[in-house]
C-alpha atoms as a PDB file:
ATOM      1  CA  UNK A   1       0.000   0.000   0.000  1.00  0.00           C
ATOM      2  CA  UNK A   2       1.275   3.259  -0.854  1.00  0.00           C
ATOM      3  CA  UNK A   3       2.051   5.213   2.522  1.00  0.00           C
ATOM      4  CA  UNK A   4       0.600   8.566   2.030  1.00  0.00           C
ATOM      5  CA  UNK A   5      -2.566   6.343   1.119  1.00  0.00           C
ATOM      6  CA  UNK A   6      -2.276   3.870   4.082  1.00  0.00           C
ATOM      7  CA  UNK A   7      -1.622   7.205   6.412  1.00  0.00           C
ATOM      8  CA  UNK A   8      -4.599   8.577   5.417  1.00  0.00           C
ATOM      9  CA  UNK A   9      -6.869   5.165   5.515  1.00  0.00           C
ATOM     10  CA  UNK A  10      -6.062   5.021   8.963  1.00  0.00           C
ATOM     11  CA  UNK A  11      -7.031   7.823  10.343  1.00  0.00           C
ATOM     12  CA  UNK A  12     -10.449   7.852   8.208  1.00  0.00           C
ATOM     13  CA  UNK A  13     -10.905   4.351   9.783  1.00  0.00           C
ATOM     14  CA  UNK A  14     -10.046   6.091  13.114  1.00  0.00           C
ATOM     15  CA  UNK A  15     -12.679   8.667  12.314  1.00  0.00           C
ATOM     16  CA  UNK A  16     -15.214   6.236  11.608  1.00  0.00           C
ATOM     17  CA  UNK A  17     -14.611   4.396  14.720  1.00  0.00           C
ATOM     18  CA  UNK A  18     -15.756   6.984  16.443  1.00  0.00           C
ATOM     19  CA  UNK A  19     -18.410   8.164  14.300  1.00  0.00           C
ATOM     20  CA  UNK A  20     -19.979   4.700  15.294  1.00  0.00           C
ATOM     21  CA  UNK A  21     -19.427   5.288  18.850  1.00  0.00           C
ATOM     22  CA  UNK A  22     -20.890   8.105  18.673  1.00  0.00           C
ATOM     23  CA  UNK A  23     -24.016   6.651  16.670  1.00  0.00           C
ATOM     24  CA  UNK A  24     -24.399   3.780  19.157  1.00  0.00           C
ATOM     25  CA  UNK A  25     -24.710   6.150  21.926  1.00  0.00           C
ATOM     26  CA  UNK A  26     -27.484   8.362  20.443  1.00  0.00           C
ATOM     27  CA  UNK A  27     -28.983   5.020  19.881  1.00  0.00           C
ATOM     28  CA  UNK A  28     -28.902   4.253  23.190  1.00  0.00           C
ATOM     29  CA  UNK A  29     -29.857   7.157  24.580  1.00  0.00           C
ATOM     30  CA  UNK A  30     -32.991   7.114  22.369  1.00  0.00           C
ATOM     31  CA  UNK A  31     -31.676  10.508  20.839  1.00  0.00           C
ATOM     32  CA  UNK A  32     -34.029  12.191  18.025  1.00  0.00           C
ATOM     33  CA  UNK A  33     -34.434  10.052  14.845  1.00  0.00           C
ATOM     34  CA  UNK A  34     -32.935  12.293  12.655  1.00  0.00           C
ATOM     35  CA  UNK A  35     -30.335  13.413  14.647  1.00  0.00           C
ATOM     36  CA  UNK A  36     -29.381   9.617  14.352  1.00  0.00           C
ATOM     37  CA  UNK A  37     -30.118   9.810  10.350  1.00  0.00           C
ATOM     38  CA  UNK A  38     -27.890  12.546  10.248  1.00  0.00           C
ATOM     39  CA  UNK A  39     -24.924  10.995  12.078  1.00  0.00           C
ATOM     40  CA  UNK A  40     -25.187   7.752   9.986  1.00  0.00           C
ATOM     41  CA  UNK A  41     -25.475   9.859   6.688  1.00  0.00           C
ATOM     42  CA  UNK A  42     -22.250  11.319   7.847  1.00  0.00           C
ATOM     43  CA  UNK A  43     -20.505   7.902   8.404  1.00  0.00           C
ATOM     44  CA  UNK A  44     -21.924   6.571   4.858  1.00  0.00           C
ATOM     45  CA  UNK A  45     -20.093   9.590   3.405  1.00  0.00           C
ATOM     46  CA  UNK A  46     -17.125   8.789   5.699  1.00  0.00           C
ATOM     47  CA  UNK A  47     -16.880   5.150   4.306  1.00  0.00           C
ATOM     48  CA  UNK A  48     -17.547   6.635   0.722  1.00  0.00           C
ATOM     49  CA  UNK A  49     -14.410   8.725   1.344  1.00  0.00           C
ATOM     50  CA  UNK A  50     -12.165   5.868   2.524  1.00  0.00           C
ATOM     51  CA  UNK A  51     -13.118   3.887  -0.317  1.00  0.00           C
ATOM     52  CA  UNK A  52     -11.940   6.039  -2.358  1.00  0.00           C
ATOM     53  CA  UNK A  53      -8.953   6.075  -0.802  1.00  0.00           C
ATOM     54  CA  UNK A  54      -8.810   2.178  -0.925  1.00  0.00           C
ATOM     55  CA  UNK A  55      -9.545   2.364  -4.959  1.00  0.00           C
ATOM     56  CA  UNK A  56      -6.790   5.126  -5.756  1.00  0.00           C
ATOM     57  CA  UNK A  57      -4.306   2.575  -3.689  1.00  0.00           C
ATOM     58  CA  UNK A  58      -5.633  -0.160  -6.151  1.00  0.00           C
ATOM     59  CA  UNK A  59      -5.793   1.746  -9.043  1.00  0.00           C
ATOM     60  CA  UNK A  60      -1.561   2.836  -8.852  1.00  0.00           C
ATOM     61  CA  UNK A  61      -0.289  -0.080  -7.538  1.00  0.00           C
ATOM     62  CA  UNK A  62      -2.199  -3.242  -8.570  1.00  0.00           C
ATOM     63  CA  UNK A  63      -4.103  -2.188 -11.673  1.00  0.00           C
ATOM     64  CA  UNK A  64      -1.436  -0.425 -13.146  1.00  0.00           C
ATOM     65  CA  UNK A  65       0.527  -3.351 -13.040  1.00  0.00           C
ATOM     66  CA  UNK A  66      -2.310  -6.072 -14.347  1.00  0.00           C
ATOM     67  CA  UNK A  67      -2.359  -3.846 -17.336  1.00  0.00           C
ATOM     68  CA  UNK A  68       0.977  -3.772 -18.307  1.00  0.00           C
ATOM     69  CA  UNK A  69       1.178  -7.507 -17.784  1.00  0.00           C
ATOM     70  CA  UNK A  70      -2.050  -8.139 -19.969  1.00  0.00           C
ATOM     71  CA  UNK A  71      -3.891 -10.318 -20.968  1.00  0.00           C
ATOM     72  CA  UNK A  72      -5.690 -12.588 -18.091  1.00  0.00           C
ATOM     73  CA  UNK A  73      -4.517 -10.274 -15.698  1.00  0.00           C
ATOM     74  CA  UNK A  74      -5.340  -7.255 -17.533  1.00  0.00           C
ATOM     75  CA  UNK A  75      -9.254  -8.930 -17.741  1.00  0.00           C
ATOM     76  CA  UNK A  76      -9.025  -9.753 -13.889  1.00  0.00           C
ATOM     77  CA  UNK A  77      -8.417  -5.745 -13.552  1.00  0.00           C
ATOM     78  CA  UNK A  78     -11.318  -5.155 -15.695  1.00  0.00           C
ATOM     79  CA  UNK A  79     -13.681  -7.434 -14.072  1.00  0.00           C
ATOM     80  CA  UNK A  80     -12.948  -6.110 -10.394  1.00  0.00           C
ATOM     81  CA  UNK A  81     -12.764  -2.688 -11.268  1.00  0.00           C
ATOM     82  CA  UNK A  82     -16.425  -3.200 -12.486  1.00  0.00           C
ATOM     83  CA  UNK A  83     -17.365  -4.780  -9.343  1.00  0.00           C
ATOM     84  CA  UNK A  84     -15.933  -2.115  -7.714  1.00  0.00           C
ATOM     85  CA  UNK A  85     -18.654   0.203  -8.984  1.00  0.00           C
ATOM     86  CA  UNK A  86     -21.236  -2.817  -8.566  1.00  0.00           C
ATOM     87  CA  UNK A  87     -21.656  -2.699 -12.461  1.00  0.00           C
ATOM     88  CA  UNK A  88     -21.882  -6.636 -13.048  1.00  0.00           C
ATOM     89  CA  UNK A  89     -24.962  -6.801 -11.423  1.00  0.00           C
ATOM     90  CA  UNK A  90     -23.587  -9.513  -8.630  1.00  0.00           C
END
């Protein structure tokens, strides 16, 4: 994993951790609904960003070198960077 990358995963992961803390309290503590909506909107977005994160990583390191290899493994790039955006319909 590239390190600026796997710096920066971390501490969105970090974030996130307690962004469900957080969440599981107003749970508990039978907070307004969409007070609750709005913190687990936030998270989605949160996860959204680190998977972007987790896709750039991809894309310059293992991508980049399916392609240059080709053939099978340049299809195996293909095919997961499709599932990646959930366009095979699995």
């Amino acid at each position: 994993m590239i390190d600026d990358i796997k710096k920066r995963a971390l501490h969105r992961t970090s974030i996130l951790e307690g962004q469900l803390r957080g969440l599981s309290k107003m749970i508990e503590s039978e907070d307004y609904c969409m007070d609750i909506i709005t913190q687990s909107r936030a998270i989605q977005r949160s996860l959204e960003s680190l998977n972007r994160l987790l896709l750039e990583n991809h894309l310059r390191t293992h991508v980049t070198h399916m392609f240059e290899a080709g053939g099978d493994d340049r299809d195996q790039a293909v095919a997961e960077l499709l599932k990646a955006f959930d366009f095979t319909g699995k």
